[in-house]
PDB file of N, CA and C in Angstrom:
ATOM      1  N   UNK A   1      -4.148  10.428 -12.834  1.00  0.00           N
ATOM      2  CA  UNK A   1      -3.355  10.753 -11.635  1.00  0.00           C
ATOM      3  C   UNK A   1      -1.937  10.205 -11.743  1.00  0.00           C
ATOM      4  N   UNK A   2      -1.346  11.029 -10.638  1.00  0.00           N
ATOM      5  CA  UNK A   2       0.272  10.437 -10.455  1.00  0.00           C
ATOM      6  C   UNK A   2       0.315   8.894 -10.297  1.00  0.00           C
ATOM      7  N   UNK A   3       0.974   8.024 -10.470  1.00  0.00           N
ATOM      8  CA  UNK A   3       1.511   7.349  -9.480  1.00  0.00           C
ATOM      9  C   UNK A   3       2.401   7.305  -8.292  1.00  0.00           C
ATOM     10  N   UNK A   4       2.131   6.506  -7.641  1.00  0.00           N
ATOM     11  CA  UNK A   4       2.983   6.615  -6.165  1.00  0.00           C
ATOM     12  C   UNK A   4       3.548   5.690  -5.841  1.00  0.00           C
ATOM     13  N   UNK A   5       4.739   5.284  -5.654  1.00  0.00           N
ATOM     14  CA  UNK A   5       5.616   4.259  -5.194  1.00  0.00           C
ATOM     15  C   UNK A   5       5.870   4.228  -3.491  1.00  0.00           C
ATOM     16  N   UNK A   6       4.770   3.188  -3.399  1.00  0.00           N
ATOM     17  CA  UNK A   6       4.876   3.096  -1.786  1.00  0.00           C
ATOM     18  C   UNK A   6       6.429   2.283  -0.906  1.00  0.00           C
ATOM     19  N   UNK A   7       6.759   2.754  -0.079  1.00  0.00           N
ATOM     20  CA  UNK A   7       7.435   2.033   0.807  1.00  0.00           C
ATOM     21  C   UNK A   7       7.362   1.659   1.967  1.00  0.00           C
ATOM     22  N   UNK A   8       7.948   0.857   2.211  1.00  0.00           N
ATOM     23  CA  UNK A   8       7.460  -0.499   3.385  1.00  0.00           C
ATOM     24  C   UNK A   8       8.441  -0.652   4.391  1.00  0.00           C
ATOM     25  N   UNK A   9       8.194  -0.977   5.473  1.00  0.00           N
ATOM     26  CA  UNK A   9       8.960  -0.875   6.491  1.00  0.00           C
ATOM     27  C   UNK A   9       8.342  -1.691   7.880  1.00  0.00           C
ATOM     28  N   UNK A  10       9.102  -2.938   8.413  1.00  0.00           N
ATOM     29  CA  UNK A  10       8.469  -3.415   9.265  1.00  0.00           C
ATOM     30  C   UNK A  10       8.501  -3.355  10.779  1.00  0.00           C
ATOM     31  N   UNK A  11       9.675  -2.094  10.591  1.00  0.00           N
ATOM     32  CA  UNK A  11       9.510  -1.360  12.078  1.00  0.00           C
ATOM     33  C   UNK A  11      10.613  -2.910  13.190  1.00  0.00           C
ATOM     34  N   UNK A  12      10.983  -3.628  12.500  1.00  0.00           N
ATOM     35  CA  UNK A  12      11.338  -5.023  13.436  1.00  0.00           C
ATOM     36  C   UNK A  12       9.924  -6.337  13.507  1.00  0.00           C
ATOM     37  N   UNK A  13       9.184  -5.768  13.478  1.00  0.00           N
ATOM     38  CA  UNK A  13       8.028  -6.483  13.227  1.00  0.00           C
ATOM     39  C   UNK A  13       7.824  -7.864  12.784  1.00  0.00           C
ATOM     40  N   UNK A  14       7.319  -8.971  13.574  1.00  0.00           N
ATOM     41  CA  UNK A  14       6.721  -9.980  12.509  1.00  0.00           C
ATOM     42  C   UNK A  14       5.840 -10.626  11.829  1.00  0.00           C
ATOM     43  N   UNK A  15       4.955  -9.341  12.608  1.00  0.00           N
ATOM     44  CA  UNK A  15       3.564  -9.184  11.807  1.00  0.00           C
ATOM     45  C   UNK A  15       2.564  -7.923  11.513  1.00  0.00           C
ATOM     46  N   UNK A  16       3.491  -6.878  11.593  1.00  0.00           N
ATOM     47  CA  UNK A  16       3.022  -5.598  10.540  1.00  0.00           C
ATOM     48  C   UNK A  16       3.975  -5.178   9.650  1.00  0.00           C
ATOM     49  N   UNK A  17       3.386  -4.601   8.791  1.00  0.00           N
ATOM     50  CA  UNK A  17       4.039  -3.630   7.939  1.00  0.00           C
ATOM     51  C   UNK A  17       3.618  -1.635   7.671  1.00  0.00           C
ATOM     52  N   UNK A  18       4.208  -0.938   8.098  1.00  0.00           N
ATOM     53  CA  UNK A  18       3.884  -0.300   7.461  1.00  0.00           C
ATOM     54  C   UNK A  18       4.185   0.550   6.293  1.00  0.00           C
ATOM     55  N   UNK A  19       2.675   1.077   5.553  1.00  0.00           N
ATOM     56  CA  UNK A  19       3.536   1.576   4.351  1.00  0.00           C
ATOM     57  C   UNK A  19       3.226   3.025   4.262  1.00  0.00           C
ATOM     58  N   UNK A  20       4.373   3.800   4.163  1.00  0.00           N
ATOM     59  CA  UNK A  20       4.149   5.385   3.644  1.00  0.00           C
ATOM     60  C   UNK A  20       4.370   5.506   2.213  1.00  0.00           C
ATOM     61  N   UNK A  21       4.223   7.030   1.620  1.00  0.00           N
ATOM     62  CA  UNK A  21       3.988   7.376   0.538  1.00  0.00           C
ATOM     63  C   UNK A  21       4.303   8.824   0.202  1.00  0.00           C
ATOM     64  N   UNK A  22       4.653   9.383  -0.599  1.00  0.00           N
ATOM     65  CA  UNK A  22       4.803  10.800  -0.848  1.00  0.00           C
ATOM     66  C   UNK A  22       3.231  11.150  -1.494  1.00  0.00           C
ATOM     67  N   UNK A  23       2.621  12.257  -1.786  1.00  0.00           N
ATOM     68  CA  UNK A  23       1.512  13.041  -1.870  1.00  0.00           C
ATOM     69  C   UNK A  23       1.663  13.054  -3.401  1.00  0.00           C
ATOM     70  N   UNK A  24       1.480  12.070  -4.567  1.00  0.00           N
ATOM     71  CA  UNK A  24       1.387  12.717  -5.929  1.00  0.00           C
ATOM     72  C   UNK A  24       1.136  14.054  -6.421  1.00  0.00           C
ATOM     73  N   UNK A  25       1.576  14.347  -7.509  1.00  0.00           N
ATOM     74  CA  UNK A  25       1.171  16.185  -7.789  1.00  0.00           C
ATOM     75  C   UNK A  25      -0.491  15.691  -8.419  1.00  0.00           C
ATOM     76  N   UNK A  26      -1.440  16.739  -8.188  1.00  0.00           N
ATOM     77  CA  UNK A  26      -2.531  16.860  -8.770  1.00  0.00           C
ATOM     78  C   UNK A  26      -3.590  16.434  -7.580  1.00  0.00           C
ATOM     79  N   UNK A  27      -4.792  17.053  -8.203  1.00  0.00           N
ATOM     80  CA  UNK A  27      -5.528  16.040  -7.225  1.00  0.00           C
ATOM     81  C   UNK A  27      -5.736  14.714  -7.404  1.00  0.00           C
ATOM     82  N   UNK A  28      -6.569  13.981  -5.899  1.00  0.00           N
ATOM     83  CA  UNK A  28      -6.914  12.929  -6.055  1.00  0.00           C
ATOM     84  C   UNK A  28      -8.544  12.730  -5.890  1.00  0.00           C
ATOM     85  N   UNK A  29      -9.388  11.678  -5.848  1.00  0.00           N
ATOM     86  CA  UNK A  29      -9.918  10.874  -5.116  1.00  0.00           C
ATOM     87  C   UNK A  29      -9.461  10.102  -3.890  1.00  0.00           C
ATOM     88  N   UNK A  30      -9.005   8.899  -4.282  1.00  0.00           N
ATOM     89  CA  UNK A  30      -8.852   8.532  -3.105  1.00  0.00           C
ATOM     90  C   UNK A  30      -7.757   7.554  -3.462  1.00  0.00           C
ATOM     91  N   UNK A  31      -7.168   6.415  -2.752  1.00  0.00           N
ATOM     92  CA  UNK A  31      -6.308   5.759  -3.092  1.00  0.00           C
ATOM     93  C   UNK A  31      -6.737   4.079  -2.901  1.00  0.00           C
ATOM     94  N   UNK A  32      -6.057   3.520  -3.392  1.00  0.00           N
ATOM     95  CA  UNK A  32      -6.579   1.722  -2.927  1.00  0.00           C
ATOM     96  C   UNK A  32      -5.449   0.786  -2.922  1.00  0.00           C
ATOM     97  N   UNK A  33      -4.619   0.941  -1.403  1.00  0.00           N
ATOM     98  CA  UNK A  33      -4.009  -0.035  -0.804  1.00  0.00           C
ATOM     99  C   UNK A  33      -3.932  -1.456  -1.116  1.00  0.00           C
ATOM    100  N   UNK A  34      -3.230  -2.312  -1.809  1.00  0.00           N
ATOM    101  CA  UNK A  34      -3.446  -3.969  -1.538  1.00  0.00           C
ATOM    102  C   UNK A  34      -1.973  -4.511  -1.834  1.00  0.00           C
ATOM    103  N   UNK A  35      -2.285  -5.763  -0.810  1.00  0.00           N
ATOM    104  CA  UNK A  35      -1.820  -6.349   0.036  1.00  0.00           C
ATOM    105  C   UNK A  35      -1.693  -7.749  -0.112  1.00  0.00           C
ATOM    106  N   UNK A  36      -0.667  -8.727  -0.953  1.00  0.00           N
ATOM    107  CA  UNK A  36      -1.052 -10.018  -0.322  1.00  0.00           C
ATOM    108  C   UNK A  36       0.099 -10.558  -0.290  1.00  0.00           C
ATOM    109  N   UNK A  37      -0.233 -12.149   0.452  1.00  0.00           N
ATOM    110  CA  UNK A  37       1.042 -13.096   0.123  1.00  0.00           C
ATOM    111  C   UNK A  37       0.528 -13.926  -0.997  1.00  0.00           C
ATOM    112  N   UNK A  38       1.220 -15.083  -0.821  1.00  0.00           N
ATOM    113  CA  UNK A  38       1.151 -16.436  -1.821  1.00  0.00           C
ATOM    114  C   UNK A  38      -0.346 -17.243  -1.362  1.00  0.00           C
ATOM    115  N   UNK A  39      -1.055 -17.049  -0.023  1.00  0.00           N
ATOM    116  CA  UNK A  39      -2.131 -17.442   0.163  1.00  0.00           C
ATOM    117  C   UNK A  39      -3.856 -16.614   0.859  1.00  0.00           C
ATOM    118  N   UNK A  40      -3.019 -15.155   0.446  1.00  0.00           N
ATOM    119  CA  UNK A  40      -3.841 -14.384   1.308  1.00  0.00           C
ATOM    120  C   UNK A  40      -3.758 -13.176   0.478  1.00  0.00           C
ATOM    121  N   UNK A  41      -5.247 -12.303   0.557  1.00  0.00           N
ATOM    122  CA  UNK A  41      -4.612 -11.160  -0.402  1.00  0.00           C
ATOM    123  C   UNK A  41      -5.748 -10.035   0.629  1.00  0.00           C
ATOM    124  N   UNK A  42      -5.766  -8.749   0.756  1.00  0.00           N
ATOM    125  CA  UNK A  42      -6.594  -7.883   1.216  1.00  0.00           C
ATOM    126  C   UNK A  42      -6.189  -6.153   0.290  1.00  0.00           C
ATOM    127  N   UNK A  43      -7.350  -5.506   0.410  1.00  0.00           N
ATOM    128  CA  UNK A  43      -7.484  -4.106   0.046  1.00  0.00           C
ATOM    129  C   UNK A  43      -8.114  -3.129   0.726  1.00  0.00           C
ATOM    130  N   UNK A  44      -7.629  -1.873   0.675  1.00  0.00           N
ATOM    131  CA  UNK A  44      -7.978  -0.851   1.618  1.00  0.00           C
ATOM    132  C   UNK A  44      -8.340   0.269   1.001  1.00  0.00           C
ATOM    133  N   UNK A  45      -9.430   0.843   0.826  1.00  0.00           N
ATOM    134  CA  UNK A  45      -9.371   2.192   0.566  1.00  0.00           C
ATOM    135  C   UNK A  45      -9.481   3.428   1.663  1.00  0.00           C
ATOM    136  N   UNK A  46      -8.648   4.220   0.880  1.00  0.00           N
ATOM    137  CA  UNK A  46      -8.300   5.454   2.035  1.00  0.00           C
ATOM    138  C   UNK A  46      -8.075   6.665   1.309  1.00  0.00           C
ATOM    139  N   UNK A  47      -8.651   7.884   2.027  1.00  0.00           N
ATOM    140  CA  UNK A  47      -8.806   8.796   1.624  1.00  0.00           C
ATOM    141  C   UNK A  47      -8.099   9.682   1.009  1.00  0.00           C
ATOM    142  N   UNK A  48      -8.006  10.372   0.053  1.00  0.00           N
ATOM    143  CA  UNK A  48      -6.284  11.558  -0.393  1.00  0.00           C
ATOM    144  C   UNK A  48      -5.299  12.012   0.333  1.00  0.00           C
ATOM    145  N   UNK A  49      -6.330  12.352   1.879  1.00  0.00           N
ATOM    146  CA  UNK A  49      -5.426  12.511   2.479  1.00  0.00           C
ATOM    147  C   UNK A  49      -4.303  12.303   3.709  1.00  0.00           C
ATOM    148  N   UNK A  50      -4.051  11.012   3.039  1.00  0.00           N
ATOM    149  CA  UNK A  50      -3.665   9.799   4.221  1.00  0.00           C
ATOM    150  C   UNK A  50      -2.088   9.793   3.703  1.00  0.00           C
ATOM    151  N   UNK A  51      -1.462   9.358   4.227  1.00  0.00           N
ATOM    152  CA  UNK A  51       0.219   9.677   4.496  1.00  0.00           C
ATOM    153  C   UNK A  51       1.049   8.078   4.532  1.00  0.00           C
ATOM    154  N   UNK A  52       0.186   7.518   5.303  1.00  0.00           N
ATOM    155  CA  UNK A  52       0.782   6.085   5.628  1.00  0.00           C
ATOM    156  C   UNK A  52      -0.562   5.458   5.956  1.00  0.00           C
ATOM    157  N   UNK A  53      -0.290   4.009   6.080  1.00  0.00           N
ATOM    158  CA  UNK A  53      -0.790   2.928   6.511  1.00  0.00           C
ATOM    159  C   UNK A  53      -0.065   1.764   7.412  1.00  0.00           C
ATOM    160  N   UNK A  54      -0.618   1.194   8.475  1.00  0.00           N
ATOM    161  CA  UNK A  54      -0.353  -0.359   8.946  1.00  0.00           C
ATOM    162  C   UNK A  54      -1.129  -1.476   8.374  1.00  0.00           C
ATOM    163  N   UNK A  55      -0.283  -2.447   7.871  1.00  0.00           N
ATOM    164  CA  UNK A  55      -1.535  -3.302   8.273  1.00  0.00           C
ATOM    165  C   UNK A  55      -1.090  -4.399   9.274  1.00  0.00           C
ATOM    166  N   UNK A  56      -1.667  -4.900  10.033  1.00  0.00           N
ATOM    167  CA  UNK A  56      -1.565  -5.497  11.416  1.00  0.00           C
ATOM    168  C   UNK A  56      -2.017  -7.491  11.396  1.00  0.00           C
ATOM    169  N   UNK A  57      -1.329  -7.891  12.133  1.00  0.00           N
ATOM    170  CA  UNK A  57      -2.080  -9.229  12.468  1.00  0.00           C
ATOM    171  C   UNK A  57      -2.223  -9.973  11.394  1.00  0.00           C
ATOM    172  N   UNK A  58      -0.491  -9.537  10.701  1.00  0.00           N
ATOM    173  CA  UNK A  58      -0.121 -10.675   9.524  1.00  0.00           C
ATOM    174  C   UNK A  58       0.607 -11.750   9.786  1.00  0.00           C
ATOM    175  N   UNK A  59       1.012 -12.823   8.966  1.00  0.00           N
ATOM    176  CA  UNK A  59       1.342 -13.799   9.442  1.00  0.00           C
ATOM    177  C   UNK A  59       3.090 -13.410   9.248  1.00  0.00           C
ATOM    178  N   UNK A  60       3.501 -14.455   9.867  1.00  0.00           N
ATOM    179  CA  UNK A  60       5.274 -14.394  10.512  1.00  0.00           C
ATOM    180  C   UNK A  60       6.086 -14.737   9.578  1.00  0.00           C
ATOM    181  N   UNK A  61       6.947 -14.688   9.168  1.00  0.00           N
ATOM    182  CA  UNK A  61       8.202 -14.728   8.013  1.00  0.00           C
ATOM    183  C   UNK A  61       7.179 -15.042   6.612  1.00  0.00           C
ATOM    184  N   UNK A  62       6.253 -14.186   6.534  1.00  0.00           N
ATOM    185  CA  UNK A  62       5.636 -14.528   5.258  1.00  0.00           C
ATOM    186  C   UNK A  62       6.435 -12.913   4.167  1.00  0.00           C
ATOM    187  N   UNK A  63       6.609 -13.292   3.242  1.00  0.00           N
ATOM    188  CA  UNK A  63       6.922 -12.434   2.075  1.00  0.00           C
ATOM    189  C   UNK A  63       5.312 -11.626   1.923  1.00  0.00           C
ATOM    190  N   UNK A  64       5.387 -10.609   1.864  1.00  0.00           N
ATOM    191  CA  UNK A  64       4.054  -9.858   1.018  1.00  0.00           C
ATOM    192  C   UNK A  64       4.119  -8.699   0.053  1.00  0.00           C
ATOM    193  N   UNK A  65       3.455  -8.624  -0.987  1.00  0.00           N
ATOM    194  CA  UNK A  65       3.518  -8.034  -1.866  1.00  0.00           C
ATOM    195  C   UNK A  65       2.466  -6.632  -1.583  1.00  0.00           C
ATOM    196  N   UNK A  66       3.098  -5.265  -1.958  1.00  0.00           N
ATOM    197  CA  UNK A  66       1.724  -4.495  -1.963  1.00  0.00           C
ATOM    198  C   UNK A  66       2.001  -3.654  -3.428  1.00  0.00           C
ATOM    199  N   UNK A  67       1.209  -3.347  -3.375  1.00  0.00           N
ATOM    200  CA  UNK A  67       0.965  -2.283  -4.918  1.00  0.00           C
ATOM    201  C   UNK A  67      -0.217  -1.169  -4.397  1.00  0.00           C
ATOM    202  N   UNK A  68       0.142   0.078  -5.081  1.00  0.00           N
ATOM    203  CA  UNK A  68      -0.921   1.094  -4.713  1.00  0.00           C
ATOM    204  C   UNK A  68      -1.503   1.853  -6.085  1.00  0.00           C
ATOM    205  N   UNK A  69      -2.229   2.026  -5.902  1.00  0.00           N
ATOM    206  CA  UNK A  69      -3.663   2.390  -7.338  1.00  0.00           C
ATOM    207  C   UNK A  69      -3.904   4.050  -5.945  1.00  0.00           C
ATOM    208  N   UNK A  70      -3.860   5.116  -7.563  1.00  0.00           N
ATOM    209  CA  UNK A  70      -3.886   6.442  -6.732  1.00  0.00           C
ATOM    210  C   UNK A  70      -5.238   6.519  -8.041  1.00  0.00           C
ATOM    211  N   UNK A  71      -6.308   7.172  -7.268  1.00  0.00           N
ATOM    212  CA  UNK A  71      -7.545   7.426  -8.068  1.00  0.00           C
ATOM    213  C   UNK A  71      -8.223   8.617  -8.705  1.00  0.00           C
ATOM    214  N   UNK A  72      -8.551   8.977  -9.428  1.00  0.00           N
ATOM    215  CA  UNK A  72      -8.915  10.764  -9.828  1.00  0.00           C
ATOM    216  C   UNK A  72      -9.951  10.334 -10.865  1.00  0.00           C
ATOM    217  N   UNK A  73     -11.568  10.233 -10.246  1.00  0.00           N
ATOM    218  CA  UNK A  73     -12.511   9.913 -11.055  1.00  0.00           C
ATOM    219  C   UNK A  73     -12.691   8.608 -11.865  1.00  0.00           C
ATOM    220  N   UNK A  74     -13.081   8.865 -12.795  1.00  0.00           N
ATOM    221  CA  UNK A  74     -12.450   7.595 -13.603  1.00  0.00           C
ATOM    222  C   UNK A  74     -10.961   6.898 -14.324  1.00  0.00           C
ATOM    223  N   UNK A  75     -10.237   7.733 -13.459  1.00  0.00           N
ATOM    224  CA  UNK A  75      -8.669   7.131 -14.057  1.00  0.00           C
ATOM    225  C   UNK A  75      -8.283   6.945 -12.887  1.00  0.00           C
ATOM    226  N   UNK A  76      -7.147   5.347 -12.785  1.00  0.00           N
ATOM    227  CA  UNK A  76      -6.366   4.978 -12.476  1.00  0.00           C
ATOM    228  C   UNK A  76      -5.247   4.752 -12.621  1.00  0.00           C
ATOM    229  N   UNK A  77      -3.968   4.911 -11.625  1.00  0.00           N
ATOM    230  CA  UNK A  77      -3.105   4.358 -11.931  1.00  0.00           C
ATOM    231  C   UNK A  77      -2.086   3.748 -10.529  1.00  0.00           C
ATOM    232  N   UNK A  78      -1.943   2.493 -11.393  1.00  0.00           N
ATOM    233  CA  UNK A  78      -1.232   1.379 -10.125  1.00  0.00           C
ATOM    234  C   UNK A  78       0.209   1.278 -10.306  1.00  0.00           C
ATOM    235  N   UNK A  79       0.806   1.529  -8.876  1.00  0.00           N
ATOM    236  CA  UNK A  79       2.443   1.585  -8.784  1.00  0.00           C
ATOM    237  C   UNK A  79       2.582  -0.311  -9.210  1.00  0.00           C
ATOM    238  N   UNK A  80       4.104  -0.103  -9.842  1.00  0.00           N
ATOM    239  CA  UNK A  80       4.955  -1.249  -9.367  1.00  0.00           C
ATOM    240  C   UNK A  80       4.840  -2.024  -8.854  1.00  0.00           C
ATOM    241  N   UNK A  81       4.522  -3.211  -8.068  1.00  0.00           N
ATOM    242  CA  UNK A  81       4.635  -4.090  -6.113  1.00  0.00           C
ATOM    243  C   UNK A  81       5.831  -3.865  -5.936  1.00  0.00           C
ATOM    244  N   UNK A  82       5.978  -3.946  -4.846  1.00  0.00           N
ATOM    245  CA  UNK A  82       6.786  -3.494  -3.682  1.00  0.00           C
ATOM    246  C   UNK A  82       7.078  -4.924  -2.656  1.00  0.00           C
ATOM    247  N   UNK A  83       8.000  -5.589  -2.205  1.00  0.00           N
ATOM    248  CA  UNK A  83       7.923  -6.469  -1.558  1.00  0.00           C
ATOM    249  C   UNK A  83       8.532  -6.672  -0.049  1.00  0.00           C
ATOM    250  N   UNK A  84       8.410  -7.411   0.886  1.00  0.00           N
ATOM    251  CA  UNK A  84       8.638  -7.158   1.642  1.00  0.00           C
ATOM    252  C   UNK A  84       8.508  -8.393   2.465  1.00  0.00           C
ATOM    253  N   UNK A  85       9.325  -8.673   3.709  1.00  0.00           N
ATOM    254  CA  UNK A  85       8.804  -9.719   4.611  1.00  0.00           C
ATOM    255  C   UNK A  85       8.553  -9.123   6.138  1.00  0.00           C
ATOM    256  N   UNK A  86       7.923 -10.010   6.757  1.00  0.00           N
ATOM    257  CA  UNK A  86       7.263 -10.521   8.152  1.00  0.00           C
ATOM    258  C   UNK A  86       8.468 -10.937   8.884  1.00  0.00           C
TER     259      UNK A  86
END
Protein backbone atom coordinates (compact mmCIF):
# COMPACT_ATOMS: atom_id res chain seq x y z
CA UNK A 1 0.00 0.00 0.00
CA UNK A 2 0.50 3.78 -0.30
CA UNK A 3 1.75 5.58 2.38
CA UNK A 4 0.05 8.44 3.99
CA UNK A 5 1.41 11.42 5.63
CA UNK A 6 -0.92 12.39 8.30
CA UNK A 7 -1.51 15.92 9.56
CA UNK A 8 -2.22 17.32 12.82
CA UNK A 9 -3.94 20.08 14.02
CA UNK A 10 -4.98 21.11 17.52
CA UNK A 11 -7.88 23.13 16.66
CA UNK A 12 -6.42 25.67 19.83
CA UNK A 13 -6.66 22.76 21.97
CA UNK A 14 -4.75 21.57 25.03
CA UNK A 15 -5.71 18.38 24.99
CA UNK A 16 -6.75 17.02 21.55
CA UNK A 17 -5.37 16.59 18.46
CA UNK A 18 -6.76 15.96 15.46
CA UNK A 19 -5.41 14.09 12.63
CA UNK A 20 -6.60 14.00 8.89
CA UNK A 21 -5.25 12.29 5.91
CA UNK A 22 -5.64 12.10 2.15
CA UNK A 23 -7.14 8.53 0.78
CA UNK A 24 -3.83 6.62 -0.64
CA UNK A 25 -4.23 5.30 -4.33
CA UNK A 26 -5.10 1.51 -4.23
CA UNK A 27 -6.93 -0.39 -1.98
CA UNK A 28 -6.73 -0.84 1.59
CA UNK A 29 -7.45 -2.91 4.64
CA UNK A 30 -7.45 -0.86 7.18
CA UNK A 31 -5.15 1.64 8.80
CA UNK A 32 -3.30 1.81 12.39
CA UNK A 33 -3.16 5.20 14.04
CA UNK A 34 -0.37 5.70 16.91
CA UNK A 35 0.19 8.05 19.13
CA UNK A 36 2.62 8.89 21.88
CA UNK A 37 4.59 11.21 24.08
CA UNK A 38 7.87 10.71 26.06
CA UNK A 39 5.69 8.77 28.75
CA UNK A 40 2.62 7.51 27.14
CA UNK A 41 2.04 5.78 23.88
CA UNK A 42 -1.61 4.47 22.37
CA UNK A 43 -2.94 2.83 18.91
CA UNK A 44 -6.02 2.83 16.95
CA UNK A 45 -7.25 0.86 14.32
CA UNK A 46 -9.71 2.20 11.85
CA UNK A 47 -11.28 1.28 8.97
CA UNK A 48 -10.24 2.39 5.00
CA UNK A 49 -12.69 4.36 5.16
CA UNK A 50 -12.04 6.94 7.70
CA UNK A 51 -10.85 10.52 6.76
CA UNK A 52 -9.69 11.84 10.15
CA UNK A 53 -9.30 11.10 13.68
CA UNK A 54 -9.37 12.86 17.40
CA UNK A 55 -7.74 11.76 19.98
CA UNK A 56 -9.08 13.33 23.21
CA UNK A 57 -8.16 13.66 26.99
CA UNK A 58 -4.43 14.20 26.38
CA UNK A 59 -2.25 15.72 28.58
CA UNK A 60 -1.42 19.75 28.38
CA UNK A 61 1.73 21.26 26.72
CA UNK A 62 2.90 17.72 26.13
CA UNK A 63 4.76 17.26 22.60
CA UNK A 64 3.27 14.01 20.80
CA UNK A 65 4.40 12.09 18.17
CA UNK A 66 2.03 10.15 15.64
CA UNK A 67 2.95 7.96 12.72
CA UNK A 68 0.39 6.09 10.48
CA UNK A 69 0.83 2.36 9.07
CA UNK A 70 -1.81 2.10 5.94
CA UNK A 71 -2.54 -1.84 5.61
CA UNK A 72 -3.35 -4.13 2.42
CA UNK A 73 -3.21 -7.81 3.69
CA UNK A 74 0.00 -8.71 4.56
CA UNK A 75 1.91 -5.51 3.63
CA UNK A 76 2.58 -2.57 5.46
CA UNK A 77 3.61 0.63 5.26
CA UNK A 78 4.38 3.36 8.01
CA UNK A 79 4.50 7.21 7.32
CA UNK A 80 7.29 9.42 8.74
CA UNK A 81 6.09 10.84 12.65
CA UNK A 82 4.63 13.79 12.55
CA UNK A 83 4.89 16.01 15.66
CA UNK A 84 2.98 18.14 17.40
CA UNK A 85 2.03 19.84 20.81
CA UNK A 86 -0.87 20.13 23.47
Amino acid sequence: PSTVIPKLDNKGSNDSLLVTWDHPAGGLDMYILNISSEEWSSSVVLNSTEYNYTFSQLKAATVFTVTFTTVKAAFRETSDSVKMAT
